[in-house]
N, C-alpha and C. Protein backbone atom coordinates (compact mmCIF):
# COMPACT_ATOMS: atom_id res chain seq x y z
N UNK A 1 0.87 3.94 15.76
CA UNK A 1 0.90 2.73 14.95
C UNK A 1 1.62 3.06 13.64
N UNK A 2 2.66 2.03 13.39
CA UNK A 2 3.19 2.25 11.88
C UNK A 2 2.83 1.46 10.48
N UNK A 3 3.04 1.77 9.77
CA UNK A 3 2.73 1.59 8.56
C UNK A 3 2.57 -0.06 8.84
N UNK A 4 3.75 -0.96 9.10
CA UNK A 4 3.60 -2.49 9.27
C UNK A 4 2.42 -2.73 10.03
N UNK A 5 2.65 -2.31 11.00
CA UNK A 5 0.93 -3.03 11.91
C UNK A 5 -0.13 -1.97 11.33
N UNK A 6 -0.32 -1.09 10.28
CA UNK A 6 -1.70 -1.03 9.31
C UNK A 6 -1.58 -2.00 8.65
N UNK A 7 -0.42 -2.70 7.96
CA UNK A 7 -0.36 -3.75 7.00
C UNK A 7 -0.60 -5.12 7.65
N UNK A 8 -0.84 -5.10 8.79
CA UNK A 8 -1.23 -6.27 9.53
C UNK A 8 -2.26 -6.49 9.91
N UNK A 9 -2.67 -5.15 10.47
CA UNK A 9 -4.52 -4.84 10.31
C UNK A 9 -5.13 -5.30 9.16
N UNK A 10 -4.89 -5.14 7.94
CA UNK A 10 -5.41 -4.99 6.30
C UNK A 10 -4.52 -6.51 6.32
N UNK A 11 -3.87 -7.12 6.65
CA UNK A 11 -3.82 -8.43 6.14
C UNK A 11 -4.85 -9.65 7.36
N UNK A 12 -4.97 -9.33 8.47
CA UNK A 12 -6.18 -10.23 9.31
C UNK A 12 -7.04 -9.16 8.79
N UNK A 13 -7.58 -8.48 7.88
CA UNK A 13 -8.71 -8.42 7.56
C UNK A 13 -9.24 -9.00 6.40
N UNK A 14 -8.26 -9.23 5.39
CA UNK A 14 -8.16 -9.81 4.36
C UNK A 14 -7.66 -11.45 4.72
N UNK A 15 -7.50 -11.99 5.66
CA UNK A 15 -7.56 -13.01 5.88
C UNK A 15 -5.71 -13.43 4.51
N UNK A 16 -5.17 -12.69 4.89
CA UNK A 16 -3.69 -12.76 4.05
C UNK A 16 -2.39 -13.10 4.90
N UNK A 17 -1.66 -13.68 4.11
CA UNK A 17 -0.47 -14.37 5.02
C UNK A 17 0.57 -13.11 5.21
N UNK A 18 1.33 -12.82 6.05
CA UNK A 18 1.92 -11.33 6.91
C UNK A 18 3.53 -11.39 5.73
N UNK A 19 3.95 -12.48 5.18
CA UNK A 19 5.08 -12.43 4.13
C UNK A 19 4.82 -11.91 3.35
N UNK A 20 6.03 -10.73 2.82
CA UNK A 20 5.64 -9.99 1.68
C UNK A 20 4.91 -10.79 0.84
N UNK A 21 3.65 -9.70 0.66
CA UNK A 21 2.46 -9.83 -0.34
C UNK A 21 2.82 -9.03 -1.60
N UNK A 22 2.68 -9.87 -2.74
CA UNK A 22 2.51 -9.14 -3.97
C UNK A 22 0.89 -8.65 -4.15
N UNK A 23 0.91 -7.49 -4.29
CA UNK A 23 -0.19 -6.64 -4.77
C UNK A 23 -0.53 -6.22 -5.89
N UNK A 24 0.51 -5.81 -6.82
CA UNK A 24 0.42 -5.93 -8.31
C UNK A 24 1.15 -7.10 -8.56
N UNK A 25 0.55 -8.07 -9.17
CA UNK A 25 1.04 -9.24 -9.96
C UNK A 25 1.67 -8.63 -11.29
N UNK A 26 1.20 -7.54 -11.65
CA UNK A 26 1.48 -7.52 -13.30
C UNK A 26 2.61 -6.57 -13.20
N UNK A 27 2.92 -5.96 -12.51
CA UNK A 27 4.48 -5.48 -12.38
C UNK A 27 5.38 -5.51 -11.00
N UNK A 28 4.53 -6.87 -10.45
CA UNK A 28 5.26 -7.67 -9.25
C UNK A 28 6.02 -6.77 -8.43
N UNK A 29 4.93 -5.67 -7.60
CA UNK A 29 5.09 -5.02 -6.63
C UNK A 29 4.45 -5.30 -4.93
N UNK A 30 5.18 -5.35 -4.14
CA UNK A 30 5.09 -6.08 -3.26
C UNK A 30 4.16 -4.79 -1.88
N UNK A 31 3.42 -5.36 -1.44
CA UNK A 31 2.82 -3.89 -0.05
C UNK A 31 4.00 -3.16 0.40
N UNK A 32 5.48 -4.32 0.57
CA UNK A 32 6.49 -3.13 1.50
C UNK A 32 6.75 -1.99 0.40
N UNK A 33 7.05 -2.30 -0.55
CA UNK A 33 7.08 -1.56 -1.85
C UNK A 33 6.05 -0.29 -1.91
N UNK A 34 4.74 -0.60 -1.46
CA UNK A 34 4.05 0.62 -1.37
C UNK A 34 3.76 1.05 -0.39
N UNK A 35 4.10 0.54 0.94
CA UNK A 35 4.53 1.34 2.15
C UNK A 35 5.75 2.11 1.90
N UNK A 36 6.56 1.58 1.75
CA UNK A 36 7.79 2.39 1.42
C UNK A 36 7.67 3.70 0.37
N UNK A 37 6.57 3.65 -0.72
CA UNK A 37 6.30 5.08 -1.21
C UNK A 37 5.35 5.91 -0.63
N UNK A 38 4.71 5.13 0.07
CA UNK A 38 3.74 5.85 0.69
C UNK A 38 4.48 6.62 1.69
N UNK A 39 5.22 6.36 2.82
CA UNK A 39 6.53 7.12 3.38
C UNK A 39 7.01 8.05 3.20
N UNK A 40 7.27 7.89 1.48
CA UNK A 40 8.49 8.90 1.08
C UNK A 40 7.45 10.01 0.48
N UNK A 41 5.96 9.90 0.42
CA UNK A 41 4.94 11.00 -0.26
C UNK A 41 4.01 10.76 -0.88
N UNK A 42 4.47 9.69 -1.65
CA UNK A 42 3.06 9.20 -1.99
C UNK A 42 2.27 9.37 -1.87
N UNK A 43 0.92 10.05 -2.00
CA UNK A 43 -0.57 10.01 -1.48
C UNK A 43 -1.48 9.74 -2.42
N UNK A 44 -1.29 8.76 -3.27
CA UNK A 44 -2.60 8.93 -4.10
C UNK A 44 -2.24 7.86 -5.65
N UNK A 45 -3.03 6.90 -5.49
CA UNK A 45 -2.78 5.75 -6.53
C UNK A 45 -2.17 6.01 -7.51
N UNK A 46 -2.84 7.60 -8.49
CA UNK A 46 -2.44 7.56 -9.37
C UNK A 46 -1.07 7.82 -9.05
N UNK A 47 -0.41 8.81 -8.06
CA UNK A 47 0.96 9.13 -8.02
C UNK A 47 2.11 7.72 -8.19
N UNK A 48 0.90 6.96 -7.42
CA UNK A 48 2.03 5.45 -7.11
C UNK A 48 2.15 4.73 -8.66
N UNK A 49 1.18 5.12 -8.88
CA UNK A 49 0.89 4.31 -10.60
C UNK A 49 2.40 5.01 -11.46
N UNK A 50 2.39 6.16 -11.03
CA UNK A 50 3.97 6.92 -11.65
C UNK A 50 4.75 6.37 -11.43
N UNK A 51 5.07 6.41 -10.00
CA UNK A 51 6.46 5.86 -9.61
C UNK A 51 6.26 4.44 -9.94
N UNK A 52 5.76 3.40 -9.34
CA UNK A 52 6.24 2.25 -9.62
C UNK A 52 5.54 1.54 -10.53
N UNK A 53 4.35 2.12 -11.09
CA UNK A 53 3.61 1.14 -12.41
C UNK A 53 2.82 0.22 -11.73
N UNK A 54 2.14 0.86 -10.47
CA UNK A 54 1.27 -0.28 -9.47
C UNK A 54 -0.52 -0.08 -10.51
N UNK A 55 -1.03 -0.83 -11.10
CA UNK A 55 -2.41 -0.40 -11.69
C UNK A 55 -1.95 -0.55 -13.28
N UNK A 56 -0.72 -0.27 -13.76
CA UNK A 56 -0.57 -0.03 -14.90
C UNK A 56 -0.69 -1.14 -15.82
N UNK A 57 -1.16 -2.43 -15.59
CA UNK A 57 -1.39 -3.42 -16.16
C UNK A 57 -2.98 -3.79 -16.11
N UNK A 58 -3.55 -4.87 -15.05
CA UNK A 58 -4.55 -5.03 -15.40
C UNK A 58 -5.68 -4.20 -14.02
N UNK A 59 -4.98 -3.56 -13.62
CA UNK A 59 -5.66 -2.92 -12.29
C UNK A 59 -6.57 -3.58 -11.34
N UNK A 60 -6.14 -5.11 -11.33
CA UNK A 60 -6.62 -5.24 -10.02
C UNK A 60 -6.39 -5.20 -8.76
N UNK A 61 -5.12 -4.32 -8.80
CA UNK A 61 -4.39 -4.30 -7.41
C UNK A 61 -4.76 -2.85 -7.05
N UNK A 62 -5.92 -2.00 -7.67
CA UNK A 62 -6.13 -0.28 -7.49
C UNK A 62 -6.38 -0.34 -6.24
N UNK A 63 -7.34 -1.37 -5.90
CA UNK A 63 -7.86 -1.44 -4.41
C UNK A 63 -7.54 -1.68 -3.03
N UNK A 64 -6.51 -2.56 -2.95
CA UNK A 64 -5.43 -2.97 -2.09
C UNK A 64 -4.42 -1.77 -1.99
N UNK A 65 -3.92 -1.28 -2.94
CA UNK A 65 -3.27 -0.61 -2.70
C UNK A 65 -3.32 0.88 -2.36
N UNK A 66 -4.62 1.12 -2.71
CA UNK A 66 -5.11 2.30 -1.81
C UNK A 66 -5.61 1.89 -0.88
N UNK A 67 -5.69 0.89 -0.35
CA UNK A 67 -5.70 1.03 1.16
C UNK A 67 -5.00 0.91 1.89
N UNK A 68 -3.46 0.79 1.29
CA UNK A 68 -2.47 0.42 2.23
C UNK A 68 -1.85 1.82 1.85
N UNK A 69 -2.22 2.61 1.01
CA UNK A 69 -1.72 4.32 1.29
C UNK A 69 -2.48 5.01 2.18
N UNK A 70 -3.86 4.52 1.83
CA UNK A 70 -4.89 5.32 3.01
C UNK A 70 -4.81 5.49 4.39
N UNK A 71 -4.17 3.70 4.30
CA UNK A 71 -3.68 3.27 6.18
C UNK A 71 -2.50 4.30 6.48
N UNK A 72 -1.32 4.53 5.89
CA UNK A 72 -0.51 4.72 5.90
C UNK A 72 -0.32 6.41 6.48
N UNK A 73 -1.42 7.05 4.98
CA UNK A 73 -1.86 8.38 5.09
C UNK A 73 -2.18 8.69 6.81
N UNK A 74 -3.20 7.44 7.04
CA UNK A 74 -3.44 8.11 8.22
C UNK A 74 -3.15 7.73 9.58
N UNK A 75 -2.35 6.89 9.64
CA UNK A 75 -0.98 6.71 10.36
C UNK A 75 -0.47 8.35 10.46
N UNK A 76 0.40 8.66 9.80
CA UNK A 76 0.86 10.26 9.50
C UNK A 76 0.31 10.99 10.23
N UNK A 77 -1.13 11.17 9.71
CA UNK A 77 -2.13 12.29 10.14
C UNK A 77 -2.02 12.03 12.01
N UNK A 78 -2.46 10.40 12.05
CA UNK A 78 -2.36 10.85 13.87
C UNK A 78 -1.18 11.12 14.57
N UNK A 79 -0.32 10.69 13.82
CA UNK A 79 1.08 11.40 14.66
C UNK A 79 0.78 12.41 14.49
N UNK A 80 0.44 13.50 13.66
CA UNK A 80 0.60 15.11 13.70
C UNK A 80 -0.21 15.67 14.48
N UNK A 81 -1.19 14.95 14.92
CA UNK A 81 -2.08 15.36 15.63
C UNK A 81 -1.80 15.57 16.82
């Protein structure tokens, strides 16, 4: 399973529409946006908070968006397995 169908899982769980979702409103970062760092290494909010300033406003997107690294993370992990 790839990163999109975790983001599809986590959006029918969240009852969310499958068009890019903004996740940080306050520096209007979108899930592909943090799939796409999550990809390139990402592992860990605060790292993402570096690169793209996801949290760096009013942090209500800390939560969403570690779970769409977590999904992602472990996506990874079962391929290696």
């Amino acid at each position: 399973m790839n990163c999109n169908a975790i983001t599809v899982a986590i959006a029918n769980t969240y009852h969310l529409d499958l068009r890019a979702m903004y996740v940080c409103l306050c520096k209007a970062i979108t899930d592909s946006e943090i799939r796409e760092a999550a990809e390139t290494g990402v592992a860990d909010v605060e790292h993402l908070t570096e690169k793209l300033g996801v949290g760096g406003g009013c942090g209500t997107c800390l939560e969403m968006a570690e779970a769409i690294i977590d999904a992602c993370r472990a996506n990874r992990l079962s391929y290696a397995a």
